[in-house]
N, C-alpha and C. Protein backbone atom coordinates (compact mmCIF):
# COMPACT_ATOMS: atom_id res chain seq x y z
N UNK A 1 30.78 275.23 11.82
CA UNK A 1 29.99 276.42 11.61
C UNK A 1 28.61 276.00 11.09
N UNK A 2 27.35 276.76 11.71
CA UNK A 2 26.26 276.43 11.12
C UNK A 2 25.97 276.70 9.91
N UNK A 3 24.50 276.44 9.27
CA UNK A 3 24.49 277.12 7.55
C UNK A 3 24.15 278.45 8.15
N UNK A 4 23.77 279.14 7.18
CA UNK A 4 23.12 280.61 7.26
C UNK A 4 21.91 280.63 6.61
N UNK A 5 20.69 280.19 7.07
CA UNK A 5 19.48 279.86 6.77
C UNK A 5 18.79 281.74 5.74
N UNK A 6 18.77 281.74 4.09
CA UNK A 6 17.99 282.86 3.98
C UNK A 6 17.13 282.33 3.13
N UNK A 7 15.18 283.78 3.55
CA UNK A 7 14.72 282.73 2.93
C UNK A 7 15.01 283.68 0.97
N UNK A 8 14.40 282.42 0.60
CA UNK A 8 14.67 282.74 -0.99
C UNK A 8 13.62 282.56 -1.92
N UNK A 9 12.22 282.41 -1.74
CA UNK A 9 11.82 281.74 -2.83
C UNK A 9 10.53 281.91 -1.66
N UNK A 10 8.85 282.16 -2.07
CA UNK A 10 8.03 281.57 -1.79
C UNK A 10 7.10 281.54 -2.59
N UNK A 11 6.70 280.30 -2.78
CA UNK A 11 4.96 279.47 -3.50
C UNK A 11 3.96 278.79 -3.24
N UNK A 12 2.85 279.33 -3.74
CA UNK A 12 1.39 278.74 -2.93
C UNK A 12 1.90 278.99 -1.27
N UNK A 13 1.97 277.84 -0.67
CA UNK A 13 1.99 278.13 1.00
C UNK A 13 3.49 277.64 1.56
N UNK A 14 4.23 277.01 0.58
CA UNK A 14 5.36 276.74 1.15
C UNK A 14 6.41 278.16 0.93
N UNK A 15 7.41 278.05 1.57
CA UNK A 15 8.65 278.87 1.73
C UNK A 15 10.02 278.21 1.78
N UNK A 16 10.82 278.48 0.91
CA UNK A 16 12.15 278.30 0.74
C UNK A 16 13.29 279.04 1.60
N UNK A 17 14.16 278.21 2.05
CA UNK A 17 14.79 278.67 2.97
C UNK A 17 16.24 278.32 2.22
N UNK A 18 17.51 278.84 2.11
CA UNK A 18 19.05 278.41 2.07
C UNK A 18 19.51 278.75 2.68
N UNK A 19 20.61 277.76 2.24
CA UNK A 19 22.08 278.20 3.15
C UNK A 19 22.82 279.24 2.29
N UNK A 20 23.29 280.51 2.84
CA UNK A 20 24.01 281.03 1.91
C UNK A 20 25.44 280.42 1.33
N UNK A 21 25.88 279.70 2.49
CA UNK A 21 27.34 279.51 2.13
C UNK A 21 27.12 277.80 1.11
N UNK A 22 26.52 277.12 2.27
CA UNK A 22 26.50 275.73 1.35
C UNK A 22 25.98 275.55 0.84
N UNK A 23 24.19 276.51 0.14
CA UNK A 23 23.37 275.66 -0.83
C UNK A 23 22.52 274.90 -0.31
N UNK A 24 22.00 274.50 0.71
CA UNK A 24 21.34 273.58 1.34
C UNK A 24 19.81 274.37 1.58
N UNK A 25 19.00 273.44 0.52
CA UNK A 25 17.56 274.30 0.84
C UNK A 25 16.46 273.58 1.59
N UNK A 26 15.51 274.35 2.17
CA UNK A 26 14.42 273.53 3.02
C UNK A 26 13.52 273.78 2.83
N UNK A 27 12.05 273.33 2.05
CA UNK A 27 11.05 273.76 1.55
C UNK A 27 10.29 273.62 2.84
N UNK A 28 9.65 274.73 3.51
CA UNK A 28 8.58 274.59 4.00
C UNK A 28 7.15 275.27 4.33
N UNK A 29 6.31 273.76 4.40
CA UNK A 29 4.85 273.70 3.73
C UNK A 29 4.46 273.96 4.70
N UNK A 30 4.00 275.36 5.11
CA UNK A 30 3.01 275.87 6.37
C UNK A 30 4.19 276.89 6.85
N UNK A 31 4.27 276.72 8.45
CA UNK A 31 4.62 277.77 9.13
C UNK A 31 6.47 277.71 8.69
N UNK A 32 7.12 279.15 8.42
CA UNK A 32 8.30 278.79 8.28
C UNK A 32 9.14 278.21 9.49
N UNK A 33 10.04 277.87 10.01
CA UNK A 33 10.46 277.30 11.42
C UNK A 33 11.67 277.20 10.89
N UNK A 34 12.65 278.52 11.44
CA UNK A 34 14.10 278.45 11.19
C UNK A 34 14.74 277.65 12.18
N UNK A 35 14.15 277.14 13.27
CA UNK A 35 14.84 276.40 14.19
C UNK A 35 15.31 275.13 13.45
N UNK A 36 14.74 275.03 12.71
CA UNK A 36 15.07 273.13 12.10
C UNK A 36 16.63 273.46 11.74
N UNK A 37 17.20 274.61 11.50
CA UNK A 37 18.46 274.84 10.87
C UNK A 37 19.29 274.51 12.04
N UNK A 38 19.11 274.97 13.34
CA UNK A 38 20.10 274.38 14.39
C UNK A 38 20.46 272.37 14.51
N UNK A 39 19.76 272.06 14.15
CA UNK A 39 19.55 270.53 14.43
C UNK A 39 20.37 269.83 12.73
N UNK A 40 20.80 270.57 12.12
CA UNK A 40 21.35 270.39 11.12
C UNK A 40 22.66 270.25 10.88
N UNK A 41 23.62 269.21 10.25
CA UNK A 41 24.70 268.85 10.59
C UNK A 41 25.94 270.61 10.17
N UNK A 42 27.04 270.44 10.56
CA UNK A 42 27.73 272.18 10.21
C UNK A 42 27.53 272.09 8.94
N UNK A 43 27.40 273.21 8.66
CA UNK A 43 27.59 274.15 7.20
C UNK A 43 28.78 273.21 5.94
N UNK A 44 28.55 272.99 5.02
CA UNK A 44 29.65 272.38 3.75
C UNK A 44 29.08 271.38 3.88
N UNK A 45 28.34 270.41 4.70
CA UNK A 45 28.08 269.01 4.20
C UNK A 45 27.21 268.96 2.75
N UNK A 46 27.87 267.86 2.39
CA UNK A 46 27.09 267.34 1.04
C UNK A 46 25.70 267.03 1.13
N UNK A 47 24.66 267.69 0.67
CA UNK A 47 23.57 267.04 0.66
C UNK A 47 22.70 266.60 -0.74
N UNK A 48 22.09 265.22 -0.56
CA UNK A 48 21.76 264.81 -1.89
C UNK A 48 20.53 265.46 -2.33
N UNK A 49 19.72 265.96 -1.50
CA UNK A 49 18.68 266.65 -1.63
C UNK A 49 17.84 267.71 -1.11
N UNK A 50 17.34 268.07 -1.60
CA UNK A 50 16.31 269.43 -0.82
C UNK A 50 15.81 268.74 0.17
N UNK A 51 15.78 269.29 1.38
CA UNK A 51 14.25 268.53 2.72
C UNK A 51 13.19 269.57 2.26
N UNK A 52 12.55 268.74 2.37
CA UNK A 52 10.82 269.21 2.26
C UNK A 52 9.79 268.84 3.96
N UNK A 53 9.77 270.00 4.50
CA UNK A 53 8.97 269.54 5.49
C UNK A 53 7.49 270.17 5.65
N UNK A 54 6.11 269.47 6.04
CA UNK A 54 5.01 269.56 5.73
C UNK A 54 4.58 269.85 7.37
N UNK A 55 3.55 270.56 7.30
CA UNK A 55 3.22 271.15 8.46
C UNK A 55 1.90 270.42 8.76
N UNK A 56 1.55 270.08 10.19
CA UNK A 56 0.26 269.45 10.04
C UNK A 56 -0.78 269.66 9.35
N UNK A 57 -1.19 270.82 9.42
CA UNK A 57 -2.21 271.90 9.08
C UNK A 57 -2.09 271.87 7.67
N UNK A 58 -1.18 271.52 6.72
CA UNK A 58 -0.80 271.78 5.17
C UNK A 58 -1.58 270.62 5.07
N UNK A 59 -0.76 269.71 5.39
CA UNK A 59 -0.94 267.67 5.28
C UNK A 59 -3.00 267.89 6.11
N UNK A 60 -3.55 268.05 6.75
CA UNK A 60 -4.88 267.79 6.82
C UNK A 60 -5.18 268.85 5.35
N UNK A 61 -4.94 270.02 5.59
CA UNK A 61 -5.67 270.48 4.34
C UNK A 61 -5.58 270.38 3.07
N UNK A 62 -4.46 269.70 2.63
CA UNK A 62 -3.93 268.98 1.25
C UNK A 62 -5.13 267.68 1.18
N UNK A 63 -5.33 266.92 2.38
CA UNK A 63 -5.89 265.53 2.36
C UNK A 63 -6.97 266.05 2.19
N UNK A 64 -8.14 267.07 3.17
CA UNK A 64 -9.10 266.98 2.72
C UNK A 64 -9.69 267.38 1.40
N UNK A 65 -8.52 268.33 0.97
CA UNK A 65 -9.15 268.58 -1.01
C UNK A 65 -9.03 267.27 -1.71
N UNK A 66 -8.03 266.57 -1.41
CA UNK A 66 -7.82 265.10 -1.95
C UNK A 66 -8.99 264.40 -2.06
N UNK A 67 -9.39 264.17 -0.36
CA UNK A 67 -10.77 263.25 -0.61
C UNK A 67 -12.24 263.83 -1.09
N UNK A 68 -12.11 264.85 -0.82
CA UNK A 68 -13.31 266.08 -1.69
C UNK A 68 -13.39 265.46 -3.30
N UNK A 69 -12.33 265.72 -3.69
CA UNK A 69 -11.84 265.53 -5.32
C UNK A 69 -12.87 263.94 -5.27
N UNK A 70 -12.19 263.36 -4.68
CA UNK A 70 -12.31 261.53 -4.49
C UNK A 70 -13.54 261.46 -4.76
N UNK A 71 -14.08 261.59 -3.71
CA UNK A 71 -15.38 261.62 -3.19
C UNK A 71 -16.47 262.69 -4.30
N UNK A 72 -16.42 263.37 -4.76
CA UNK A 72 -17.24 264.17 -6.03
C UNK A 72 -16.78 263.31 -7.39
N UNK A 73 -15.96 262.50 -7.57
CA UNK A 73 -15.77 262.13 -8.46
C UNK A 73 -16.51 260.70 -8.81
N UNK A 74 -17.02 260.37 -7.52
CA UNK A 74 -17.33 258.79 -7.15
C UNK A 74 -16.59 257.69 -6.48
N UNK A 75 -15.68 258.52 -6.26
CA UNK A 75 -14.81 257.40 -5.31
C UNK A 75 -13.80 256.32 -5.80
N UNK A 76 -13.70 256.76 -7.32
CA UNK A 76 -12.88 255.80 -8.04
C UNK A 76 -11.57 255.06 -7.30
N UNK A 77 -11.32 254.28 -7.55
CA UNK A 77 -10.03 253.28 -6.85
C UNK A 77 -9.28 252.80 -8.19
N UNK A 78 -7.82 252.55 -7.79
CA UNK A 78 -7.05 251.90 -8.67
C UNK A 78 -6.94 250.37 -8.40
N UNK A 79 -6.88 249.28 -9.20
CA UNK A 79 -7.46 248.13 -8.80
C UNK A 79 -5.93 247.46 -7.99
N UNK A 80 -6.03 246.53 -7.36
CA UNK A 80 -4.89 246.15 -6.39
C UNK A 80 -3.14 246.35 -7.21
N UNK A 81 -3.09 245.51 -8.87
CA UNK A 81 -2.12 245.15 -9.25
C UNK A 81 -1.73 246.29 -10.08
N UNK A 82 -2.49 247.34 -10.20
CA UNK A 82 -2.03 248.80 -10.44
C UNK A 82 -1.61 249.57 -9.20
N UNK A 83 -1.87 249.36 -8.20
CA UNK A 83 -1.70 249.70 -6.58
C UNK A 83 -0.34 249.19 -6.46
N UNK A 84 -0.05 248.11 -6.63
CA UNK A 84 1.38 247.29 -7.08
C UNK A 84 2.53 247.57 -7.17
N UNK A 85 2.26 248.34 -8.60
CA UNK A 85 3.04 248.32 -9.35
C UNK A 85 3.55 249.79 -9.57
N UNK A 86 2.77 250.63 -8.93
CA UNK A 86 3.06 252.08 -8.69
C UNK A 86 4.11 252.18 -7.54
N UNK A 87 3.71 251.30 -6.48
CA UNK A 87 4.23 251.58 -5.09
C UNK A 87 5.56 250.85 -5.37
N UNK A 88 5.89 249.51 -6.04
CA UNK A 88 7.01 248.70 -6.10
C UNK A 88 7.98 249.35 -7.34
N UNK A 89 7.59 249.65 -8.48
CA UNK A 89 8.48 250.31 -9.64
C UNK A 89 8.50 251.72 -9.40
N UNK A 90 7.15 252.06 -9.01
CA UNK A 90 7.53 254.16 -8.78
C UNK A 90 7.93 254.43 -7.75
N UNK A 91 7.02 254.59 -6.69
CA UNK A 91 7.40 255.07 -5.29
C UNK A 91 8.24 254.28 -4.34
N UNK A 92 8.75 253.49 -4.50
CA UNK A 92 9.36 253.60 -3.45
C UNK A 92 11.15 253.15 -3.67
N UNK A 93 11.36 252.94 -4.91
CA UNK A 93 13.00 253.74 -5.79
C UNK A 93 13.20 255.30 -5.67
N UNK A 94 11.77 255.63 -5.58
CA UNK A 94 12.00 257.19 -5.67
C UNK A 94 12.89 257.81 -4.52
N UNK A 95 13.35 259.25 -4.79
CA UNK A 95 14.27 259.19 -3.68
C UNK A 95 13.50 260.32 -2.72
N UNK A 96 12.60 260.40 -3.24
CA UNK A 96 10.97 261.34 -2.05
C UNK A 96 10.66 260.29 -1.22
N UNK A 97 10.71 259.14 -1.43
CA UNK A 97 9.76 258.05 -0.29
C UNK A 97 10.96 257.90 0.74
N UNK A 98 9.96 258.02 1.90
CA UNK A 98 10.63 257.87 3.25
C UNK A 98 9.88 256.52 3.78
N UNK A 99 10.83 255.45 3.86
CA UNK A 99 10.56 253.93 3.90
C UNK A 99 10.35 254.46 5.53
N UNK A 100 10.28 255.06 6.28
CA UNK A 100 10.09 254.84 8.11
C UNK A 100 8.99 255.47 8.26
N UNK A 101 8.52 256.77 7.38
CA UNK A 101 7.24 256.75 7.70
C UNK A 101 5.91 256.18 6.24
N UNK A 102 6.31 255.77 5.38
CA UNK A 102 5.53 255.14 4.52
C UNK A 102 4.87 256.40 3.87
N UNK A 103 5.69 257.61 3.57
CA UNK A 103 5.09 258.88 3.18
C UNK A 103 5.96 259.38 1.99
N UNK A 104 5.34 260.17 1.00
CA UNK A 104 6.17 260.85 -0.19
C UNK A 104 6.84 262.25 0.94
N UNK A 105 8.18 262.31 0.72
CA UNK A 105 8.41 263.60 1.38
C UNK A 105 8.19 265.36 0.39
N UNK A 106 7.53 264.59 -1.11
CA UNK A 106 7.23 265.65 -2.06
C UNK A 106 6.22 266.17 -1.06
N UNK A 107 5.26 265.40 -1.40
CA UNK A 107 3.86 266.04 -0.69
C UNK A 107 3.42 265.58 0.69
N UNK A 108 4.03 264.64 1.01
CA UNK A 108 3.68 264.19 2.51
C UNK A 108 2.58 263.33 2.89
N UNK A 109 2.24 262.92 1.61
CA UNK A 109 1.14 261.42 1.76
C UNK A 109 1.36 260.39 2.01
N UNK A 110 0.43 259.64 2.56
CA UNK A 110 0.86 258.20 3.11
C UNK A 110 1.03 257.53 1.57
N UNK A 111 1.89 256.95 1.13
CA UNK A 111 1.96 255.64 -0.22
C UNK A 111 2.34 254.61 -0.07
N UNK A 112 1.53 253.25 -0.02
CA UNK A 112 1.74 252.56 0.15
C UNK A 112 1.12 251.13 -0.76
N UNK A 113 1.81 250.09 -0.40
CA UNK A 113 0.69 248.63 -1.60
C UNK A 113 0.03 248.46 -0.85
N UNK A 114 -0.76 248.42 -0.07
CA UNK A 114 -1.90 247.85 0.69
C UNK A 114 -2.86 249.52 1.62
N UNK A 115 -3.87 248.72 1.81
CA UNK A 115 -4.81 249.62 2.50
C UNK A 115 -6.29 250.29 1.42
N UNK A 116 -6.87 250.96 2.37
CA UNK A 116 -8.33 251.82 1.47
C UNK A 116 -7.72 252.84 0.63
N UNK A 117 -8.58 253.82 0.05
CA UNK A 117 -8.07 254.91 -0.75
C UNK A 117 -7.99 255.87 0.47
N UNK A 118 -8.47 255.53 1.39
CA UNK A 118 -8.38 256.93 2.31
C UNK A 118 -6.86 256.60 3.33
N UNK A 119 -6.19 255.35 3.33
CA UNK A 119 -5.30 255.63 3.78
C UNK A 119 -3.65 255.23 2.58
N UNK A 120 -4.37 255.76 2.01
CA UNK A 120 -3.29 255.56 1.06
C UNK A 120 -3.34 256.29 -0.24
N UNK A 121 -2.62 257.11 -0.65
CA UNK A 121 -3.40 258.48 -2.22
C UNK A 121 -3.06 257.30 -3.23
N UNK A 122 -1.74 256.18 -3.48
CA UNK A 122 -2.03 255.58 -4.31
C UNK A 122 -3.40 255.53 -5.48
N UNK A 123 -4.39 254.48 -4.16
CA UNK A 123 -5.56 253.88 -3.95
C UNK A 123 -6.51 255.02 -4.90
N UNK A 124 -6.15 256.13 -4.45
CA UNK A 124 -7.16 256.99 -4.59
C UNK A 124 -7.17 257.29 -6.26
N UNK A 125 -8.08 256.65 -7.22
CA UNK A 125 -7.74 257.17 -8.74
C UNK A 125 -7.63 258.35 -9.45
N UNK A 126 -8.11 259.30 -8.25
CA UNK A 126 -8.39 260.90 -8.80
C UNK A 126 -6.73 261.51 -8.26
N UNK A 127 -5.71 260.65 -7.94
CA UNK A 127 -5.04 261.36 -7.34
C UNK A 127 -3.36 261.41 -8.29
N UNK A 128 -2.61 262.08 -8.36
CA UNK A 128 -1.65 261.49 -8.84
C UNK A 128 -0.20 262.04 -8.34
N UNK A 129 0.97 261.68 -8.62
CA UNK A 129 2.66 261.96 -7.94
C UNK A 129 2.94 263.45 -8.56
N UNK A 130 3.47 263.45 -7.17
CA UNK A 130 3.93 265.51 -7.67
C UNK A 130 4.60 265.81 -8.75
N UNK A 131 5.69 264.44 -8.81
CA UNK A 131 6.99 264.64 -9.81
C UNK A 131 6.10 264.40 -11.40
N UNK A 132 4.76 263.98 -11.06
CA UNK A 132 4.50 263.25 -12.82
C UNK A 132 4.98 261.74 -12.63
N UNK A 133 5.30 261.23 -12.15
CA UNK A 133 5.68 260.01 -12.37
C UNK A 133 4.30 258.95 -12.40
N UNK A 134 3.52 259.02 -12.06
CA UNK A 134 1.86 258.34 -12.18
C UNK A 134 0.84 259.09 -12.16
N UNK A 135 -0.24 258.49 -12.58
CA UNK A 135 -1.80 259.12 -12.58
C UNK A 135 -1.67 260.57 -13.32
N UNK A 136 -2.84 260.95 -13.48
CA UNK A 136 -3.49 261.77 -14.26
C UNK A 136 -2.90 263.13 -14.07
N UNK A 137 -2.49 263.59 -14.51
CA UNK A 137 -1.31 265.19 -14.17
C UNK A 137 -2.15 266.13 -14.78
């Protein structure tokens, strides 16, 4: 049996979706899209976490306030072995990082140890993790 997708919850631009029977929620950032619920394993499975899915249109317009911020601020950078040590001890134990696309599935940024500030929010010093776990909150 499938879940029973209702929605439950909406903030800023995302929308919350459950399952009535199993509990299974799907945050999503932009357009709601109940179809993702068909492609979903039957109804009662265990799941360890909320999916969070980001809509193109969220992810460009999230990035460009990002680099706005960046960029009015002066462009500050975090220096390589702080770049490091965020990506190797924070992000990527975390259980938001998706190791296949090199992205937080909180917010849907690229995070990674290497690269510019523009391809990577690490990098970026004005920027910091949804959960609180680094940078300036």
């Amino acid at each position: 049996m499938k879940c029973d997708p209702q929605i439950v919850h909406v903030d800023d631009d995302c929308t919350w979706t459950q399952c009535s029977r199993c509990g299974l929620a799907v945050k999503d950032c932009g357009e709601v899209n109940l179809a993702v619920w068909e492609s979903m394993p039957d109804c009662g499975v265990v799941f360890e976490r909320v999916l969070i899915r980001h809509s193109i249109a969220n992810q460009i317009s999230k990035y460009a306030l990002a680099v706005a911020k960046w960029v009015k601020a002066g462009r500050p950078v975090r220096d390589q072995a702080e770049v490091d040590r965020i990506f190797h001890e924070l992000c990527r134990p975390c259980r938001d990082f998706d190791g296949g696309r090199g992205s937080c599935q909180m917010c849907g940024c690229k995070v990674n140890h290497s690269g510019g500030a523009l391809r990577n929010k690490i990098s970026m010093a004005t920027e910091s993790c949804p959960r609180g776990k680094w940078g300036d909150q």
